[in-house]
Protein backbone atom coordinates (compact mmCIF):
# COMPACT_ATOMS: atom_id res chain seq x y z
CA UNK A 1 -29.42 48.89 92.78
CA UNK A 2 -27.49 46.26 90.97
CA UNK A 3 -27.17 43.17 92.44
CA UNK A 4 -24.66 41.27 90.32
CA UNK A 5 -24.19 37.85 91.71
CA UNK A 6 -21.71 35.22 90.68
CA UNK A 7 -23.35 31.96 89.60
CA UNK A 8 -20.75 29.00 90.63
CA UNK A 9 -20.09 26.57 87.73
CA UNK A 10 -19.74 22.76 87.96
CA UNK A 11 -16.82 22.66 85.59
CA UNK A 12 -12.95 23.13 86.50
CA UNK A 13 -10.31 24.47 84.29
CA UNK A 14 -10.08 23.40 80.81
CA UNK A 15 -7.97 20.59 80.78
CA UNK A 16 -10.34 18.53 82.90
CA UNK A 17 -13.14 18.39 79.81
CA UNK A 18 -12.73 15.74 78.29
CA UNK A 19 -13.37 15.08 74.69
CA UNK A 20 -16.36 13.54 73.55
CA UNK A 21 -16.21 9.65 72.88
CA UNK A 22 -15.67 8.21 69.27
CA UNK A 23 -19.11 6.55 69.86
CA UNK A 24 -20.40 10.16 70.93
CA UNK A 25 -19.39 11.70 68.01
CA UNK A 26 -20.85 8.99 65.47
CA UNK A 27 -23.92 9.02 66.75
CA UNK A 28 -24.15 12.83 66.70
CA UNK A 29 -22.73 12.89 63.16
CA UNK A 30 -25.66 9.79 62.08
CA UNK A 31 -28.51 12.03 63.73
CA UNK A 32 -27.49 14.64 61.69
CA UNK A 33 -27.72 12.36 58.80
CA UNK A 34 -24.10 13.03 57.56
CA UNK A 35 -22.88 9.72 56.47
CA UNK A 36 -18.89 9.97 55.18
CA UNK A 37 -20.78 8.64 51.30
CA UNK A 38 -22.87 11.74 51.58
CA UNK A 39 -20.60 14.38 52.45
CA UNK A 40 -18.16 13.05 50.16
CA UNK A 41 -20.03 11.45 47.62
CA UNK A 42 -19.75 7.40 46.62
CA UNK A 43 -16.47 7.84 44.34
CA UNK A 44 -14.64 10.11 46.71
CA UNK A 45 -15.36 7.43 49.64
CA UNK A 46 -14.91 4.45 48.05
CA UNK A 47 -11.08 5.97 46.78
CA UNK A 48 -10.96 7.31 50.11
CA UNK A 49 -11.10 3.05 51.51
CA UNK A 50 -7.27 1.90 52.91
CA UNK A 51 -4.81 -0.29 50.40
CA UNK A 52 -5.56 -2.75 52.94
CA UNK A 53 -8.98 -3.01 52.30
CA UNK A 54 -8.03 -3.48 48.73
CA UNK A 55 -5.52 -5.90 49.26
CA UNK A 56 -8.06 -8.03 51.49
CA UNK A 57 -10.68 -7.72 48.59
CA UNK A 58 -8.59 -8.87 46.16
CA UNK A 59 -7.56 -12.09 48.04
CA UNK A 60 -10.93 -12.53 48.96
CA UNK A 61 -12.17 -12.29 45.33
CA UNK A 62 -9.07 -14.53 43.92
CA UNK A 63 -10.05 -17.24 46.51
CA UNK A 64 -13.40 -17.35 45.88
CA UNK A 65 -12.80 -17.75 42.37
CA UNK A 66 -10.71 -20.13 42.88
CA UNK A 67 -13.39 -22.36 45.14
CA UNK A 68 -16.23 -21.52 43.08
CA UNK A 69 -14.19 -22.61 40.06
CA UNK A 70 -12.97 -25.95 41.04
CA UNK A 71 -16.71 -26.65 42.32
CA UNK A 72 -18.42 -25.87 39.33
CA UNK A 73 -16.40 -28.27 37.30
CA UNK A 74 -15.69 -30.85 39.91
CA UNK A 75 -19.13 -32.36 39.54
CA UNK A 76 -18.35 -33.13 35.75
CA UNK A 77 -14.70 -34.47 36.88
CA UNK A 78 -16.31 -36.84 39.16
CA UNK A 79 -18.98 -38.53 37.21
CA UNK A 80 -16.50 -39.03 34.16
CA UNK A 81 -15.01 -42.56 34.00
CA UNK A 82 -11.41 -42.90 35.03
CA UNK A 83 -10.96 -44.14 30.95
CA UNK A 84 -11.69 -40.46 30.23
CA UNK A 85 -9.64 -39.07 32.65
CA UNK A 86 -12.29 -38.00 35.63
CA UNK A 87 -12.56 -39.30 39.10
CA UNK A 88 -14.91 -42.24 38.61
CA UNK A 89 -17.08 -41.90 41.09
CA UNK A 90 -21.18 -42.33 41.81
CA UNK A 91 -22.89 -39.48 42.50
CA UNK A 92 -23.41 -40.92 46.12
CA UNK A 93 -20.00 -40.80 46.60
CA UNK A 94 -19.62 -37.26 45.33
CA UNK A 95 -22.00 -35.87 46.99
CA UNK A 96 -20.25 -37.66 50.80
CA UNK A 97 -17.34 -35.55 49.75
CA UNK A 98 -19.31 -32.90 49.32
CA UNK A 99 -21.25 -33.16 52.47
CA UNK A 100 -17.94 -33.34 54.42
CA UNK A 101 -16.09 -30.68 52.15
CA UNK A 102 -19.03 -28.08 53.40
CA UNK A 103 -19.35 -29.47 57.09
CA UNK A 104 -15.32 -28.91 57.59
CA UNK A 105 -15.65 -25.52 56.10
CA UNK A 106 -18.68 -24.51 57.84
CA UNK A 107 -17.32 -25.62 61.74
CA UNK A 108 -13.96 -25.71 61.63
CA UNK A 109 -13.72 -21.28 61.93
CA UNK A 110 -15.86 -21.88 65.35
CA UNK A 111 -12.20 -22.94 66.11
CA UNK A 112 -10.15 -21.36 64.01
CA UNK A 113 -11.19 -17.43 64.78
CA UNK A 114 -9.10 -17.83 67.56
CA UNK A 115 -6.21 -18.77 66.08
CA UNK A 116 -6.48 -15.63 63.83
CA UNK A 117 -6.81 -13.41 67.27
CA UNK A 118 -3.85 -15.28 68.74
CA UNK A 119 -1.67 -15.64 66.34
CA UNK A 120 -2.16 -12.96 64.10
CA UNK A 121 -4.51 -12.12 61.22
CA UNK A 122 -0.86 -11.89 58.59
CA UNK A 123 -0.11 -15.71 60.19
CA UNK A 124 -3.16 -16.96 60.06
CA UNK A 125 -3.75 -15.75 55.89
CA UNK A 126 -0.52 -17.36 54.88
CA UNK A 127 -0.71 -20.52 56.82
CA UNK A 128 -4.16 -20.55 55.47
CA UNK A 129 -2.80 -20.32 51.88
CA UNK A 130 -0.41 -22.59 51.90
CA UNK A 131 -3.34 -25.65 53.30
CA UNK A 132 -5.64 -24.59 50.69
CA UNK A 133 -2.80 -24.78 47.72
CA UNK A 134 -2.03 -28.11 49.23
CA UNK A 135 -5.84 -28.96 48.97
CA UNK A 136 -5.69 -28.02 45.16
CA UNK A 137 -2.83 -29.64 44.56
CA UNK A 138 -4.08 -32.88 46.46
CA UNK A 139 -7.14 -32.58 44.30
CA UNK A 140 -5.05 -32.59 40.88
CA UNK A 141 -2.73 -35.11 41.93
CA UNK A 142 -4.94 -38.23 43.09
CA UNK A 143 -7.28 -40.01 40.55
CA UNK A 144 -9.10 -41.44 42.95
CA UNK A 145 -12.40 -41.30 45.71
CA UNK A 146 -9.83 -40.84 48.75
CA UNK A 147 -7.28 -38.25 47.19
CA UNK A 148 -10.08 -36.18 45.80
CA UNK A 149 -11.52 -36.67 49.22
CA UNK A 150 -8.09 -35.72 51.48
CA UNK A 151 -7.45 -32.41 49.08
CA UNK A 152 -11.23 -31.53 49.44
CA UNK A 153 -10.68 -31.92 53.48
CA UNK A 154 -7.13 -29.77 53.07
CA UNK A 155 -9.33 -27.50 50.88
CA UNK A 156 -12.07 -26.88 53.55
CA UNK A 157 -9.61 -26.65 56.07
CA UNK A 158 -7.75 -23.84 54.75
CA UNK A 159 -10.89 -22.06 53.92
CA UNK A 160 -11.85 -22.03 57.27
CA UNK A 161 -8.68 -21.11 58.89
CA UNK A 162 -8.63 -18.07 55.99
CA UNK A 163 -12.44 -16.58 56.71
CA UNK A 164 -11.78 -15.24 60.28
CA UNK A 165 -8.22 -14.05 59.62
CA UNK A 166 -9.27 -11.94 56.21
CA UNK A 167 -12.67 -10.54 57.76
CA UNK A 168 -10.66 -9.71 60.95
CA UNK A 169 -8.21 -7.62 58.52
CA UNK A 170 -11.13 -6.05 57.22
CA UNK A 171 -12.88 -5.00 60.38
């Protein structure tokens, strides 16, 4: 005799499955050990990377080379005498600007990452931009210990309203 039971299932009708989670679907897809470089291979997912993220890269590099620039030679500009057309400074001195310069820079984006989430990560760039061209410009314009100093400050200030805005682009 057949004795052909129904077994009662746990799920409705279709529409009530969800889909799995974003989070789900990662993790399944990294236990499986399918990264998007390997399936697609290191050229094909680098091209594959948003014009944002190029655009953000690009600023990033250009400021950096900017900073990194001016600090390499700014030693060398501050030790040479006024006569010779450098900031005339003692080393001691130099190196307070310094200390400050990295100090402002370093503590200031505690603050300033919320700006960039208020605000906007666009506002925050620009305004960030236009402090740290005034900084430069500061910095070319004074010969002396206290404009070098106040450009240096505008400087470190608009590097650290720029970090959180162009790593929140990024992310």
């Amino acid at each position: 005799m057949n004795d052909h039971r129904e077994v009662p299932t746990t799920q409705g009708p279709a529409e009530d499955v969800l889909p799995p989670s974003p989070a789900t679907v990662a993790a399944e897809s990294d236990a499986d050990g399918l990264s998007d470089v390997e399936q697609l291979g290191l050229g094909a997912a680098i091209v594959s990377l948003s014009y944002v993220f190029w655009i953000c890269g690009g600023m990033e590099m250009v400021e950096r080379l900017a900073y990194y620039g001016v600090k390499a030679v700014a030693t060398l500009y501050a030790k040479d005498p006024v006569s010779k057309g450098g900031l005339g400074v003692t080393m001691s001195d130099f190196g307070n600007i310094l200390l400050f310069w990295a100090l402002a820079q370093s503590l200031i984006p505690i603050f300033t990452g919320g700006l960039s989430d208020r605000y906007g990560y666009k506002e925050t760039i620009f305004v960030s931009t236009v402090v740290k061209i005034l900084g430069y410009l500061t910095m070319f314009a004074f010969t002396n210990y206290w404009g070098f100093f106040a450009g240096a400050m505008l400087l470190a200030t608009g590097t650290a309203i720029f970090k959180p805005g162009i790593q929140g682009t990024l992310v």
